[in-house]
C-alpha atoms as a PDB file:
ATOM      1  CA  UNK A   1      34.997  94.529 263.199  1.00  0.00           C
ATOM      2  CA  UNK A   2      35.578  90.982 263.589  1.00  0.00           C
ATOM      3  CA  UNK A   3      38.939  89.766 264.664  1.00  0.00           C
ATOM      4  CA  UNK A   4      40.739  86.937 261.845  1.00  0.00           C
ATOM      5  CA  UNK A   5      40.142  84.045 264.434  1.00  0.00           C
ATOM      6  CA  UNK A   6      36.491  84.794 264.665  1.00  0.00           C
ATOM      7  CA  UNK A   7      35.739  84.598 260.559  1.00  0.00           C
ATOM      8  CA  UNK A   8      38.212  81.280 260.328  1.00  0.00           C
ATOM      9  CA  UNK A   9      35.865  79.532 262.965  1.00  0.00           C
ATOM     10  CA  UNK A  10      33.158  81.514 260.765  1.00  0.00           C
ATOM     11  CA  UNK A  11      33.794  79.784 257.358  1.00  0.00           C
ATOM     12  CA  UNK A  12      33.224  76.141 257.877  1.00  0.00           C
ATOM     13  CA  UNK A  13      29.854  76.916 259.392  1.00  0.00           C
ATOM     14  CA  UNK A  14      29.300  79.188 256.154  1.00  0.00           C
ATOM     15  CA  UNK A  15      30.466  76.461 253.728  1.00  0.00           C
ATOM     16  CA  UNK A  16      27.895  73.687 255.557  1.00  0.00           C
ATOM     17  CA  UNK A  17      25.160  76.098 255.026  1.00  0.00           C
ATOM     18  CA  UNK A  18      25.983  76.596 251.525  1.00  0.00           C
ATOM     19  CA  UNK A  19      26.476  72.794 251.045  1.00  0.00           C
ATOM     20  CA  UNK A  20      23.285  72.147 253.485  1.00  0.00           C
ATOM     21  CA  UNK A  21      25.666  69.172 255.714  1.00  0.00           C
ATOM     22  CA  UNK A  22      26.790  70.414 259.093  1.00  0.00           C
ATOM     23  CA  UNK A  23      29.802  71.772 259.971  1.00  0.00           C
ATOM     24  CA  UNK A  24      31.291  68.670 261.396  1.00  0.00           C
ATOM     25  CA  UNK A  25      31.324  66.965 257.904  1.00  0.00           C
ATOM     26  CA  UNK A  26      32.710  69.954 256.616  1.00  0.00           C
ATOM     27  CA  UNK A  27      35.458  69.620 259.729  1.00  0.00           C
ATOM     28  CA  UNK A  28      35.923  66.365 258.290  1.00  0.00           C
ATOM     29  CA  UNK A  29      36.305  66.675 254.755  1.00  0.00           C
ATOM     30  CA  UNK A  30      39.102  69.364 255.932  1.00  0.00           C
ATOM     31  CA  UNK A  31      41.218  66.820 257.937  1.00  0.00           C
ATOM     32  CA  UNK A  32      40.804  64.373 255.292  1.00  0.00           C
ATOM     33  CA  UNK A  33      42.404  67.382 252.666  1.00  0.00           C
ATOM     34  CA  UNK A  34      45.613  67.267 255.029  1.00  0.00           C
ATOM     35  CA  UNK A  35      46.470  63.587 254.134  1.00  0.00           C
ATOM     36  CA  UNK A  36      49.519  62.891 251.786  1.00  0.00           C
ATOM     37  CA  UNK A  37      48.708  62.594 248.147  1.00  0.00           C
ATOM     38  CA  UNK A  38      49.781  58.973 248.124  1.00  0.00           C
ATOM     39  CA  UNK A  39      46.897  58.514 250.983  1.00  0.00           C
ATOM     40  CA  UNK A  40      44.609  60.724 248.588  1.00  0.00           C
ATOM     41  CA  UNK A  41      45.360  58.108 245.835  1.00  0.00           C
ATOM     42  CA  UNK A  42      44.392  55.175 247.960  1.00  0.00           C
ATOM     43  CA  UNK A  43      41.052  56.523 248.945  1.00  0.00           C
ATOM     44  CA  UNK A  44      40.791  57.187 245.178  1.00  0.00           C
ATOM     45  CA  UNK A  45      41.739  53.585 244.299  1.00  0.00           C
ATOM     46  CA  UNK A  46      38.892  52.368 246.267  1.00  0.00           C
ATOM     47  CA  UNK A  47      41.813  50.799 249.009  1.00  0.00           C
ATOM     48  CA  UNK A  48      40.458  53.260 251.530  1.00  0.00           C
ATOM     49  CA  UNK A  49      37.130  54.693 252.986  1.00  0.00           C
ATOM     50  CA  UNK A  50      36.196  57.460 255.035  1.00  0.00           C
ATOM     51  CA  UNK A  51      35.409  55.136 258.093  1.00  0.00           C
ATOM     52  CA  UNK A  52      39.614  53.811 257.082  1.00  0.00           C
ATOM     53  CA  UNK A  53      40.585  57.342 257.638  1.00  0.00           C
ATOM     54  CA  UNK A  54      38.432  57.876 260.704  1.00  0.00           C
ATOM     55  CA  UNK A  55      40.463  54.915 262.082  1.00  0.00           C
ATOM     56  CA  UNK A  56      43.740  56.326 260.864  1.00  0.00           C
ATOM     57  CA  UNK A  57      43.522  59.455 262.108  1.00  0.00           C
ATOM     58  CA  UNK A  58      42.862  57.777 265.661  1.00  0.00           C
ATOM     59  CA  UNK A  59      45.517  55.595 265.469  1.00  0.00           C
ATOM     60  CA  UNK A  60      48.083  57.929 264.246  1.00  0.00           C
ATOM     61  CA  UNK A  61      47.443  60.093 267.496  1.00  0.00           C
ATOM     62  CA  UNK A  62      48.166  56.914 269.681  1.00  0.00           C
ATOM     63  CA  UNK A  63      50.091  55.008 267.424  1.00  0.00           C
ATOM     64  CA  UNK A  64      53.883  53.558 268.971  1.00  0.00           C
ATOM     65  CA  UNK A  65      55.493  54.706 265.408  1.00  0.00           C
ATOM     66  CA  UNK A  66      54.442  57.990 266.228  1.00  0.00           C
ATOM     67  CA  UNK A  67      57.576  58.442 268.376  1.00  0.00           C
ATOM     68  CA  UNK A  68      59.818  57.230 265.352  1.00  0.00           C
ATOM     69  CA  UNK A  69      58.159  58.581 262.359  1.00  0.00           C
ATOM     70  CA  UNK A  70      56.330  62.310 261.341  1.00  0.00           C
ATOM     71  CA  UNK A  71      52.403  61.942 261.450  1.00  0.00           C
ATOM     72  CA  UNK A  72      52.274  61.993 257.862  1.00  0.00           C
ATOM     73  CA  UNK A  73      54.498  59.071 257.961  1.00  0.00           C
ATOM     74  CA  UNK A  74      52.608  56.971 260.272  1.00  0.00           C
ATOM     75  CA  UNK A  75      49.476  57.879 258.252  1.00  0.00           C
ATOM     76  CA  UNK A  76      50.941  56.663 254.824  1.00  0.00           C
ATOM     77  CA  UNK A  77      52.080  53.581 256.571  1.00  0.00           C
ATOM     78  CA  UNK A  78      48.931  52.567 258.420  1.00  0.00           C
ATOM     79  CA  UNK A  79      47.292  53.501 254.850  1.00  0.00           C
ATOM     80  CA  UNK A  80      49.335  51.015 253.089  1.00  0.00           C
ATOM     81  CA  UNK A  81      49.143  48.345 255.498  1.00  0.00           C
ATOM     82  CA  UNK A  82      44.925  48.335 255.354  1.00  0.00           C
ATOM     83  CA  UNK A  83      45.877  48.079 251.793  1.00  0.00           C
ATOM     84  CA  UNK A  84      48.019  45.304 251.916  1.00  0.00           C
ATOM     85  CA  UNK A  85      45.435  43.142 254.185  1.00  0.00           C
ATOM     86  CA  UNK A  86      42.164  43.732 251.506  1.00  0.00           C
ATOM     87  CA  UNK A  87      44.769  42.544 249.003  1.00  0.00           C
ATOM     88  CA  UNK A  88      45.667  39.498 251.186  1.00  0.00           C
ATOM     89  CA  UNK A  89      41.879  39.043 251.405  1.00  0.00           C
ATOM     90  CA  UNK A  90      41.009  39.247 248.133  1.00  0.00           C
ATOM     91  CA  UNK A  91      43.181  36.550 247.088  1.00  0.00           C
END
């Protein structure tokens, strides 16, 4: 019988298969999931790309706000500041 933590490491490998990408896209497209909706809405919007939240998810890991705000807050805050400089470059 297999043990719960060998089917979680199990399923992403099953849903790559089944979605014929490997499992570190799959890995990906999980971390992505764990952003705040407002992030979610950005990437939407066409503010943010995959390569933005690459960079984010780096960042928030080193970032100096990290010791003053949650990791979801330093997230939505590097979000909206990438935002804010395409908008300053678009004008």
């Amino acid at each position: 019988m297999l043990t719960f933590r060998q089917i979680y490491r199990r399923v992403p490998q099953r849903i790559a298969d089944a979605k014929g990408v490997g499992q570190s896209v799959v890995a990906e497209r999980i971390k992505y999931n764990l952003v705040s909706d407002e992030v979610k809405q950005l990437c939407s919007d066409g503010f943010l790309t995959e390569g933005h939240l690459d960079a984010i998810m780096l960042d928030v890991q080193s970032s100096e706000l990290a010791a003053w705000l949650t990791s979801e807050q330093v997230t939505l805050e590097l979000a909206n500041k990438i935002k804010h400089d395409a908008d300053k470059v678009a004008y």
